[in-house]
N, C-alpha and C. Protein backbone atom coordinates (compact mmCIF):
# COMPACT_ATOMS: atom_id res chain seq x y z
N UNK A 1 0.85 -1.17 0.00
CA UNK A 1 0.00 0.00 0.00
C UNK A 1 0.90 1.23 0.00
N UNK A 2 0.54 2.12 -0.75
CA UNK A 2 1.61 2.92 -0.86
C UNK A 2 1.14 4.25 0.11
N UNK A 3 -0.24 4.17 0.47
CA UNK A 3 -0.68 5.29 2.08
C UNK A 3 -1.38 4.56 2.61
N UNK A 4 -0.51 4.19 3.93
CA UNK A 4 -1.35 3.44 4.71
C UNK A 4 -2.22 4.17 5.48
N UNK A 5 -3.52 3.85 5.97
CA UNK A 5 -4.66 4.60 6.39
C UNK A 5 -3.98 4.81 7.99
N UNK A 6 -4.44 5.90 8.69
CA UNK A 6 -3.89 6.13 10.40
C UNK A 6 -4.60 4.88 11.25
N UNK A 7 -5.86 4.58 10.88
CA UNK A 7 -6.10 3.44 11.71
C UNK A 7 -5.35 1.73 11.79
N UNK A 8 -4.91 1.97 10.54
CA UNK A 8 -4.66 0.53 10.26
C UNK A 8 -3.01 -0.04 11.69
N UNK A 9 -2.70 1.30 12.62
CA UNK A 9 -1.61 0.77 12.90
C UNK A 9 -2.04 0.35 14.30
N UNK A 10 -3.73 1.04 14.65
CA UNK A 10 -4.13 0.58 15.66
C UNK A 10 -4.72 -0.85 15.79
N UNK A 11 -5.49 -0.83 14.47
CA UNK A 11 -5.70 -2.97 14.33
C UNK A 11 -4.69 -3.38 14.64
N UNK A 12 -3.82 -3.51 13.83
CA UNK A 12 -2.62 -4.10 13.64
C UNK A 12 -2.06 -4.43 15.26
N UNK A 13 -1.72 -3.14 15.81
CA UNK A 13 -1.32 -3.43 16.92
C UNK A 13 -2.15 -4.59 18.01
N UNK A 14 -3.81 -3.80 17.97
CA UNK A 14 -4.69 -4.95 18.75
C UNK A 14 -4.35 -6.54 18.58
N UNK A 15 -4.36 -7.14 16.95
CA UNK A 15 -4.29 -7.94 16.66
C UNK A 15 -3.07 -9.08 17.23
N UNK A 16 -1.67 -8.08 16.54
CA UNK A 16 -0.55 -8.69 16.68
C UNK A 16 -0.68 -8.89 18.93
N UNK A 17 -1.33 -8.13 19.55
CA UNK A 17 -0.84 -8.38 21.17
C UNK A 17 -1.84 -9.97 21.29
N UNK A 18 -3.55 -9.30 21.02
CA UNK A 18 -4.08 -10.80 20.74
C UNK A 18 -4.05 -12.07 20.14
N UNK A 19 -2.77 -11.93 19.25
CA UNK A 19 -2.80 -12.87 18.76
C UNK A 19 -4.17 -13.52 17.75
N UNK A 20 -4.58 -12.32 17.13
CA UNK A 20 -5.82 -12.79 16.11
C UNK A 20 -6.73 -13.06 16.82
N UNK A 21 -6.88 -13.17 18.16
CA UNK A 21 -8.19 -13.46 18.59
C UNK A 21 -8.68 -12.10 19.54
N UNK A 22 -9.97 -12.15 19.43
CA UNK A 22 -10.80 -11.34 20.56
C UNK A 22 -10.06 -11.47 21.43
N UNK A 23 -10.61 -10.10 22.67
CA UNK A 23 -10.03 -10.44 23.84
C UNK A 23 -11.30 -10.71 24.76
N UNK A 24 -10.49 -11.64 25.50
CA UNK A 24 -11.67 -12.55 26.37
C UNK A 24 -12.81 -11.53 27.25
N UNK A 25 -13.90 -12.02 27.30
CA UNK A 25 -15.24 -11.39 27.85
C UNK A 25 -14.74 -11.66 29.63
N UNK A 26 -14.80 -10.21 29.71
CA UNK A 26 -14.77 -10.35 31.68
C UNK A 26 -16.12 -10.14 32.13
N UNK A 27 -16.29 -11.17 33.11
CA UNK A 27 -17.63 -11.03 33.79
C UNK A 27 -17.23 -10.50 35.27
N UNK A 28 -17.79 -9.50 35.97
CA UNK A 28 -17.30 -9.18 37.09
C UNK A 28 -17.79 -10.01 38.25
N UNK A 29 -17.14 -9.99 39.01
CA UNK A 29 -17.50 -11.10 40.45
C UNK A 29 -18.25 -10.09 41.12
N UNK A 30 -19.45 -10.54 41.26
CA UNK A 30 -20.69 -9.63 42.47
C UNK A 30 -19.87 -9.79 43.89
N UNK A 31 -19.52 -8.73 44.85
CA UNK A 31 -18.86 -8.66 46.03
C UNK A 31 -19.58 -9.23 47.10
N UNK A 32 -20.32 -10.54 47.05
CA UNK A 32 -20.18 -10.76 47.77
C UNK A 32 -19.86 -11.06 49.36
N UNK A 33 -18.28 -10.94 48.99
CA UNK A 33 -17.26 -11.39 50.19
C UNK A 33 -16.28 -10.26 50.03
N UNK A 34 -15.21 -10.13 50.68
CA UNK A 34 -13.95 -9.48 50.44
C UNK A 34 -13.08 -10.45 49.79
N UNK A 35 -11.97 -10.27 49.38
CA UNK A 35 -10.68 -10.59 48.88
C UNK A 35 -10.24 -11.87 50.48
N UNK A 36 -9.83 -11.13 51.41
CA UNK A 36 -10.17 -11.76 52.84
C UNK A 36 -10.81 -12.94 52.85
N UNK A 37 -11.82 -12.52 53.44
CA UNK A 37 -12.88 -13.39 53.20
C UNK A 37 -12.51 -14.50 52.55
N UNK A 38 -12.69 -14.20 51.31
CA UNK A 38 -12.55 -15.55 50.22
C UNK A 38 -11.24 -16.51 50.15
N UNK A 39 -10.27 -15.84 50.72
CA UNK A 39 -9.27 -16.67 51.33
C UNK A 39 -9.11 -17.36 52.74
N UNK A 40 -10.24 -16.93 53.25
CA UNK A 40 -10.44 -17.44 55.09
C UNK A 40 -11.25 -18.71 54.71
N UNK A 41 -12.48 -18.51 53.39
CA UNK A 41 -13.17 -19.73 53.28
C UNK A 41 -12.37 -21.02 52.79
N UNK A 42 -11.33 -20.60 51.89
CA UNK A 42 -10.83 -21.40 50.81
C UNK A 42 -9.88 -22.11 51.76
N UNK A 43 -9.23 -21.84 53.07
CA UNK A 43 -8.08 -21.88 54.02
C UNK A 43 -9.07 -23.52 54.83
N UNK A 44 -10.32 -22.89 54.80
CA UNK A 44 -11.15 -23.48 55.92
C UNK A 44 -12.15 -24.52 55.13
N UNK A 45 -12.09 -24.64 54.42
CA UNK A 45 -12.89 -25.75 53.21
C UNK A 45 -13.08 -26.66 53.92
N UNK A 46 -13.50 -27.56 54.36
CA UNK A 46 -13.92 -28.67 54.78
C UNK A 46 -13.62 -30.38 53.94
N UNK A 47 -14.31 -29.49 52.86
CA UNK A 47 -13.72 -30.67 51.32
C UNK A 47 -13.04 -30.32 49.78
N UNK A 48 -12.26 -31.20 49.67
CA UNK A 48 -11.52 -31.04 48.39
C UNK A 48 -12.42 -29.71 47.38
N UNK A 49 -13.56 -30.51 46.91
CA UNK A 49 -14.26 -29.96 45.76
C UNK A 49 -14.51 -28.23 46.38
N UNK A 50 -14.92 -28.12 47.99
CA UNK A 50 -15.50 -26.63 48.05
C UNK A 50 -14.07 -26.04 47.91
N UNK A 51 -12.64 -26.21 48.50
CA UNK A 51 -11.35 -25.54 48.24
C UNK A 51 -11.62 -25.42 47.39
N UNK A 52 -11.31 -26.39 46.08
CA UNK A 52 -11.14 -26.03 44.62
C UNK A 52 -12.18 -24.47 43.95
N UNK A 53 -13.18 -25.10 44.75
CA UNK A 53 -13.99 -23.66 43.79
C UNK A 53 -13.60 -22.41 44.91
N UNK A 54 -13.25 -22.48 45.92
CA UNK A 54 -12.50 -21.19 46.51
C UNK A 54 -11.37 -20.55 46.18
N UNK A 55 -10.75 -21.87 45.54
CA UNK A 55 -9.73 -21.23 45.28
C UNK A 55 -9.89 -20.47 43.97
N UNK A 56 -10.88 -21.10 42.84
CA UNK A 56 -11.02 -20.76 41.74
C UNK A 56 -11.63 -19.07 41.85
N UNK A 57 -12.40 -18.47 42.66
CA UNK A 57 -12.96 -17.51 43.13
C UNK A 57 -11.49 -15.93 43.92
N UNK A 58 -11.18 -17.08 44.78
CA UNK A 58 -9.76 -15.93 45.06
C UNK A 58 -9.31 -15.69 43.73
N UNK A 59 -8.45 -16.29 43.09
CA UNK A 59 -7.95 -16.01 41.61
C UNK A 59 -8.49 -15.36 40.71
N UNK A 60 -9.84 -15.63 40.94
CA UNK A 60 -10.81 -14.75 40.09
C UNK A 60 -10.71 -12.96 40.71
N UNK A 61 -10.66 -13.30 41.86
CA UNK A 61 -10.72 -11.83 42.43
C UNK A 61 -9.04 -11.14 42.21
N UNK A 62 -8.35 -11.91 41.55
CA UNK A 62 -6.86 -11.60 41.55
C UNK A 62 -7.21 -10.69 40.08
N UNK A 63 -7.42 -11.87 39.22
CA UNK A 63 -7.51 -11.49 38.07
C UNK A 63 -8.48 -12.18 37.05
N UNK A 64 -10.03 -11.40 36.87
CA UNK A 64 -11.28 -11.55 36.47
C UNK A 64 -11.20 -12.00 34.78
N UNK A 65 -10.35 -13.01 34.86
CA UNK A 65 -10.47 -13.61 33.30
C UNK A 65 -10.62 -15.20 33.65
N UNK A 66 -11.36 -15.56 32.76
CA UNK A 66 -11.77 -17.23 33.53
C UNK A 66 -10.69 -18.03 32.82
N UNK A 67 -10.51 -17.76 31.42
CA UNK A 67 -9.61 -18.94 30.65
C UNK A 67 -7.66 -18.86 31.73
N UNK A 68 -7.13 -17.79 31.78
CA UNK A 68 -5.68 -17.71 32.74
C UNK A 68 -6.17 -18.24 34.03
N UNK A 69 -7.24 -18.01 34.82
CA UNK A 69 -7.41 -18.31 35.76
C UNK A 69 -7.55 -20.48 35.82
N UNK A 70 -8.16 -20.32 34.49
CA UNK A 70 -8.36 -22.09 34.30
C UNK A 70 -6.95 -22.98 34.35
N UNK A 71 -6.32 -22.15 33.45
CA UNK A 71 -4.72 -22.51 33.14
C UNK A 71 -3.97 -22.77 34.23
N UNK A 72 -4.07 -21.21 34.67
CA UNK A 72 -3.23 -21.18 36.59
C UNK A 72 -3.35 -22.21 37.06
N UNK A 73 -4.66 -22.83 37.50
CA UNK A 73 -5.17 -23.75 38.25
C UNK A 73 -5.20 -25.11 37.59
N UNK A 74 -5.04 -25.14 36.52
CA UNK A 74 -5.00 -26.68 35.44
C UNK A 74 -6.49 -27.31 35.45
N UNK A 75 -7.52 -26.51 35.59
CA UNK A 75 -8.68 -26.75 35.58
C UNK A 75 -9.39 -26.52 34.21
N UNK A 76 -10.64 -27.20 34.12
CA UNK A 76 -10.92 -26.57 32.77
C UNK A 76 -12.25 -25.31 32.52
N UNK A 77 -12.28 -24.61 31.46
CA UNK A 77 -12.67 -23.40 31.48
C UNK A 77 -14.02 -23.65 31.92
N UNK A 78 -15.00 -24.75 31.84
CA UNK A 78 -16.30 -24.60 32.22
C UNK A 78 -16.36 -24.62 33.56
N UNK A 79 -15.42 -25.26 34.14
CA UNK A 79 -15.53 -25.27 35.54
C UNK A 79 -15.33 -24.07 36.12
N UNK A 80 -14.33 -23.11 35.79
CA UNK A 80 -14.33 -22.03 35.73
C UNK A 80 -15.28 -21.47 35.50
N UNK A 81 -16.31 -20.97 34.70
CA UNK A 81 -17.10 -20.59 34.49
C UNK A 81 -18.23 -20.69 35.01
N UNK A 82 -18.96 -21.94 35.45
CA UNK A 82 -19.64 -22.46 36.48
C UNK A 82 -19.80 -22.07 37.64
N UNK A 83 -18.19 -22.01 38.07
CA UNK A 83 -18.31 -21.47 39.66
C UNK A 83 -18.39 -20.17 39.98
N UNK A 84 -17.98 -18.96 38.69
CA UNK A 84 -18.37 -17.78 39.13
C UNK A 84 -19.31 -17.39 38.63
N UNK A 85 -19.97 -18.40 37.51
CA UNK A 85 -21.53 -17.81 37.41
C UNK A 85 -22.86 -18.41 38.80
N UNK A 86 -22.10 -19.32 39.15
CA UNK A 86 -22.79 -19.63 40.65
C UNK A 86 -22.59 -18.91 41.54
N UNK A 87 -20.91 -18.68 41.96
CA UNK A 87 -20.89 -17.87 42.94
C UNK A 87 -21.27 -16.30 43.06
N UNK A 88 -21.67 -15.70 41.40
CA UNK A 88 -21.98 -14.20 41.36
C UNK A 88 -24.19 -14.10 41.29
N UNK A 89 -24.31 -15.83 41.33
CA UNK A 89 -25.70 -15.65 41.13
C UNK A 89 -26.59 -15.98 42.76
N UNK A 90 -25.79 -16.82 43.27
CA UNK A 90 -26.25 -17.33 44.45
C UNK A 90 -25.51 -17.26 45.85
N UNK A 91 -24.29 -16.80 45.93
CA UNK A 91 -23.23 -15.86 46.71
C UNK A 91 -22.53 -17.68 47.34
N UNK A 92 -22.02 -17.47 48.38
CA UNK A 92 -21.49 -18.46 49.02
C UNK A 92 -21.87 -19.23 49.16
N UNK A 93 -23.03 -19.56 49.20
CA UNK A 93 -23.50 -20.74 49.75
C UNK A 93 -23.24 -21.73 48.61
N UNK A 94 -23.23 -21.20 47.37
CA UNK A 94 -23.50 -21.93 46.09
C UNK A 94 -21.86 -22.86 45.89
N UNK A 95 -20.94 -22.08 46.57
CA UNK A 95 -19.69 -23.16 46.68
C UNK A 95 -19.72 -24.21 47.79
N UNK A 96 -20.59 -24.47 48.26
CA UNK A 96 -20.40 -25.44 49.28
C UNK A 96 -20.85 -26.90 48.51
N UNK A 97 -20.08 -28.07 49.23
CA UNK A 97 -20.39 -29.18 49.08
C UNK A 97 -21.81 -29.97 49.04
N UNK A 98 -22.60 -30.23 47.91
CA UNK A 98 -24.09 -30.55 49.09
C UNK A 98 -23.75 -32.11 49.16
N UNK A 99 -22.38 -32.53 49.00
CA UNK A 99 -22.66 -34.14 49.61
C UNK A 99 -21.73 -33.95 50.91
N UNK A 100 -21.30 -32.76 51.42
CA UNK A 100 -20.59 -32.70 53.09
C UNK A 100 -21.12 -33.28 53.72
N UNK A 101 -20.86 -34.18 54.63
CA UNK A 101 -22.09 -35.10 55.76
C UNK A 101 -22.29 -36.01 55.60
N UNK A 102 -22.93 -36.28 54.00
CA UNK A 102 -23.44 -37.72 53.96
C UNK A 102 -22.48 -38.80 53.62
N UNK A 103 -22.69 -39.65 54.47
CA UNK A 103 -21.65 -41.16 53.51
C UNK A 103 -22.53 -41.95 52.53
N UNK A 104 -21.29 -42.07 51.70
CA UNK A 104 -22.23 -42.62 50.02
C UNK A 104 -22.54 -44.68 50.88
N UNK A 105 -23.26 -44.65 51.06
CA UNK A 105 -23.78 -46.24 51.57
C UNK A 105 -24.16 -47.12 50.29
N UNK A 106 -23.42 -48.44 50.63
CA UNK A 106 -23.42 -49.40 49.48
C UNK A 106 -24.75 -49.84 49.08
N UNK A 107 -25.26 -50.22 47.63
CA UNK A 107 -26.88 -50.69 48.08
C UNK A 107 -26.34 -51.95 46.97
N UNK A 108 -26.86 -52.88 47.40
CA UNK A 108 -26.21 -54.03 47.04
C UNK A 108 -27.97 -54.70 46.26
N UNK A 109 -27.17 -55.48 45.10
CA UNK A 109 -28.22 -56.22 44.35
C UNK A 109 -29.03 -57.13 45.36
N UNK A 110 -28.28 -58.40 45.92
CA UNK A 110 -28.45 -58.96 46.14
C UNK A 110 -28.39 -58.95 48.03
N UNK A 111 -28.94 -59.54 49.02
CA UNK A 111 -28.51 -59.77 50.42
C UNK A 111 -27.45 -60.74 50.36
N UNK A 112 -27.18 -60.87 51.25
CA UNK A 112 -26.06 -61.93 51.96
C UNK A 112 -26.72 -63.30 51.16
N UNK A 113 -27.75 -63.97 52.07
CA UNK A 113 -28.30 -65.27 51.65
C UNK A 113 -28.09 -65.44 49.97
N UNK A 114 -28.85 -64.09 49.52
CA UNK A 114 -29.01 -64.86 47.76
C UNK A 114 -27.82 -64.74 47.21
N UNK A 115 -26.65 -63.81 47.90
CA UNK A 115 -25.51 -64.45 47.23
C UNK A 115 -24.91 -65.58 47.72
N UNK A 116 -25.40 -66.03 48.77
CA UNK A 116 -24.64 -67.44 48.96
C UNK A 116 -24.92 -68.35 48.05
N UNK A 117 -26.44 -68.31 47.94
CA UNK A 117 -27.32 -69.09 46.76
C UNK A 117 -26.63 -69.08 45.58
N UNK A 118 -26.32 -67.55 45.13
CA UNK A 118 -25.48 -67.70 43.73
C UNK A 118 -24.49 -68.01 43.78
N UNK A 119 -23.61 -68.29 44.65
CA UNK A 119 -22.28 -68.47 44.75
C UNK A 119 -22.33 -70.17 44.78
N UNK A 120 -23.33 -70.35 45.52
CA UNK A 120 -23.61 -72.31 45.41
C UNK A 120 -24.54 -72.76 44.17
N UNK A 121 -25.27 -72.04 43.27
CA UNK A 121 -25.53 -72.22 42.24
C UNK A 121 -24.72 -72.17 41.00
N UNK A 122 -23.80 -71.16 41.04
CA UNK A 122 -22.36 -70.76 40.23
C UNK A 122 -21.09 -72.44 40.36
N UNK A 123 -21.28 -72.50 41.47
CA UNK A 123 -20.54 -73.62 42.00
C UNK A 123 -20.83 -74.68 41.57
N UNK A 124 -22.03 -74.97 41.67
CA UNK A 124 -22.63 -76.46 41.85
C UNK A 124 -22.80 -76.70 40.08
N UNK A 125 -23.07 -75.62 39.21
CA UNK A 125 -23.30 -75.90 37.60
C UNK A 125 -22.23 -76.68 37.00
N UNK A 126 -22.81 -77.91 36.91
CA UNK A 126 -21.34 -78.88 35.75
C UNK A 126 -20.83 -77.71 34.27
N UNK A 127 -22.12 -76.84 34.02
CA UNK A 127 -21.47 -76.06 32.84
C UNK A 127 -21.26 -74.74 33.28
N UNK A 128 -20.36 -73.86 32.58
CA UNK A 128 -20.44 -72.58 33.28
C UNK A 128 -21.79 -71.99 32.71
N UNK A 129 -22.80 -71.44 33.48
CA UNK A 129 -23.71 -70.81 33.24
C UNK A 129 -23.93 -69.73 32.10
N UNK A 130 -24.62 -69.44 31.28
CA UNK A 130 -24.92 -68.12 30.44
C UNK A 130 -25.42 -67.30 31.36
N UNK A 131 -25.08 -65.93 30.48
CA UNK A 131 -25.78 -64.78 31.41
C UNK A 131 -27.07 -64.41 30.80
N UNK A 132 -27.63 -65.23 30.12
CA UNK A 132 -29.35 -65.22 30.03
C UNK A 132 -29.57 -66.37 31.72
N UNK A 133 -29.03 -67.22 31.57
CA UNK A 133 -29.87 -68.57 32.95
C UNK A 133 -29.51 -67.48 34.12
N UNK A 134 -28.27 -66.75 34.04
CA UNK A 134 -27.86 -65.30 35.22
C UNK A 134 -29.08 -64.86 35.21
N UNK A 135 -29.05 -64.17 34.60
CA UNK A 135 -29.99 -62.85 34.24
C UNK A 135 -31.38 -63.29 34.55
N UNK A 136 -31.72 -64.89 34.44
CA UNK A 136 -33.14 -65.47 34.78
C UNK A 136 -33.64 -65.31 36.15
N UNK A 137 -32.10 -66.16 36.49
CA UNK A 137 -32.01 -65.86 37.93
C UNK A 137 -32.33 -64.84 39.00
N UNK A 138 -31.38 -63.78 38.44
CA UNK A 138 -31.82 -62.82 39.09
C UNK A 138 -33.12 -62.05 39.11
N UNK A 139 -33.76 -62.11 38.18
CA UNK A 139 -35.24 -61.34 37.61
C UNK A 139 -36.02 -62.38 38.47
N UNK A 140 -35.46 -63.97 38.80
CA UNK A 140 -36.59 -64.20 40.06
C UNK A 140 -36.38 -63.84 41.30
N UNK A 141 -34.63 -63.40 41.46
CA UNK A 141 -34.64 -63.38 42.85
C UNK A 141 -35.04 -61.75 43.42
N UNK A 142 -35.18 -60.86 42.19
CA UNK A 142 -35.15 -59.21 42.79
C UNK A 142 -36.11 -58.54 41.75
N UNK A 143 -36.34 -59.70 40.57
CA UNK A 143 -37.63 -58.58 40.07
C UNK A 143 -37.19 -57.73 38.78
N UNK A 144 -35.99 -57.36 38.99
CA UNK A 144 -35.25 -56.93 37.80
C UNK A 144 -33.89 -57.69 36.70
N UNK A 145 -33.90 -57.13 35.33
CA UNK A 145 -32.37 -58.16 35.08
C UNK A 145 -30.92 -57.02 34.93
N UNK A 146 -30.37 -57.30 35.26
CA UNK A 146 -28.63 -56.73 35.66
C UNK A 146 -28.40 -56.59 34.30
N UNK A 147 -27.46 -55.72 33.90
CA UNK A 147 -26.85 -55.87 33.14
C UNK A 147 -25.50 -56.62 32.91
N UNK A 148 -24.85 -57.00 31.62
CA UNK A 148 -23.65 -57.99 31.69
C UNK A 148 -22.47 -57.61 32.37
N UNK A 149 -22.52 -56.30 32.77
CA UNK A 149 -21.41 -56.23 33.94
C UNK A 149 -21.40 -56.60 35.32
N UNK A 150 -22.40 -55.90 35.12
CA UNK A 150 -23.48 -56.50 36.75
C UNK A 150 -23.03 -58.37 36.73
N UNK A 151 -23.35 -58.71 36.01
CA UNK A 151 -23.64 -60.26 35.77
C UNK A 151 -22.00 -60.57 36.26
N UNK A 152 -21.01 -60.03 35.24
CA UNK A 152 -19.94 -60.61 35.18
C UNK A 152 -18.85 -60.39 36.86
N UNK A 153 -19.54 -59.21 37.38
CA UNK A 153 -18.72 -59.19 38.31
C UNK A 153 -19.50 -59.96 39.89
N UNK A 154 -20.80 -61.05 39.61
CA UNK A 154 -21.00 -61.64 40.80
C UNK A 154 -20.62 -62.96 40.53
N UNK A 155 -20.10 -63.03 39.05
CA UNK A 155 -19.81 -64.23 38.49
C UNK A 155 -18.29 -64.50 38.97
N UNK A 156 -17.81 -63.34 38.99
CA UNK A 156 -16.41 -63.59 39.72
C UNK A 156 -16.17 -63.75 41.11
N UNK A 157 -16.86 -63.17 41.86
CA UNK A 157 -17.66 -63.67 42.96
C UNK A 157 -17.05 -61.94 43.61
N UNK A 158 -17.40 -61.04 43.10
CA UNK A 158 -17.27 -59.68 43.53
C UNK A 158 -18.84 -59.71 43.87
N UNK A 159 -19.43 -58.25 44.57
CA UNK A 159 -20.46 -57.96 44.80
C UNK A 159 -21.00 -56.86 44.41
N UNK A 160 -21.94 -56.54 43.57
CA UNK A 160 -22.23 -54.89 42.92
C UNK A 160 -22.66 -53.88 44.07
N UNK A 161 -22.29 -52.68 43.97
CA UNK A 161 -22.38 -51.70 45.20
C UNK A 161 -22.40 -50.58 44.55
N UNK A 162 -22.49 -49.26 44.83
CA UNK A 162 -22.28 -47.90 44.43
C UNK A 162 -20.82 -47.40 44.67
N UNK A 163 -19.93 -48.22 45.38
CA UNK A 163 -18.45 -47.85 45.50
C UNK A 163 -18.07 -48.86 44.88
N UNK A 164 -18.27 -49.54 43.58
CA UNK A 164 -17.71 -50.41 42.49
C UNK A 164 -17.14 -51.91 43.01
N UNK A 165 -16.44 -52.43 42.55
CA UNK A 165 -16.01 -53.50 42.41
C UNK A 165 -14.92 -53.82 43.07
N UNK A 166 -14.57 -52.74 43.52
CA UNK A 166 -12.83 -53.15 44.02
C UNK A 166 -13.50 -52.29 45.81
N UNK A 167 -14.59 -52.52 45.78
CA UNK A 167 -14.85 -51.59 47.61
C UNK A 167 -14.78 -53.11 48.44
N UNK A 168 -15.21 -53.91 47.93
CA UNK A 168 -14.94 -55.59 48.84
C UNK A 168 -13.49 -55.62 49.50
């Protein structure tokens, strides 16, 4: 171009610092808390998951960009995003744990007895069983049929639970 226009050195410049991209949308953190504050909670967390989003919140109050703040922390950007659109919509409370308190309790397919049953039915078969004659089984003993994982891990003589296979 043989006259370059006066604006073109201000794109240019925007561009070349961004690197071709927009610059990221700041959402401001509703005050809540203080700076303080949000480091007394994050200090005092109770559980892993509420630290994490405290901490994600101090940082935020450091510096109100979610993607550096994701990075900092090796977290990923929705989570980021999540927690300060929670924490600017519903204030503190919205970082707390709601499973603090409770213990996750096993709920098991079967009782004690009917796995003995299967374990002496498993036993006692001259052939190894299919997991349809399984699956029969069980739909008489509980009403419902398992699926083939379900199947395969009472076949090994594990027990199905909500803390998996390896909680025995």
């Amino acid at each position: 171009m043989p006259q370059i226009p006066s604006w073109y050195d201000v794109v240019a410049e925007q561009f070349s610092q961004a690197n071709g991209r927009r610059a990221y949308k700041v959402t401001p953190l509703v005050p809540h808390l203080t700076s303080a504050e949000i480091a007394a909670y994050r200090d005092a967390a109770p559980t892993e998951i509420e630290g994490r989003r405290w901490t994600v919140i101090w940082h935020y109050t450091q510096q109100p960009q979610k993607l550096p703040v994701a990075r900092k922390l090796g977290l990923s950007w929705q989570f980021v995003h999540n927690t300060v659109t929670k924490y600017n919509a519903r204030g503190p409370e919205s970082l707390m744990d709601v499973r603090r308190g409770r213990e996750l309790r096993s709920k098991r397919l079967l009782n004690a007895e009917q796995e003995q049953e299967l374990r002496a039915l498993i036993d006692s078969s001259p052939k190894r069983l299919s997991n349809e004659q399984l699956a029969d089984w069980f739909e008489a003993q509980i009403g419902k049929r398992p699926d083939a994982t379900t199947l395969w891990m009472y076949r090994r003589g594990g027990s199905h639970s909500h803390k998996g296979r390896r909680a025995d």
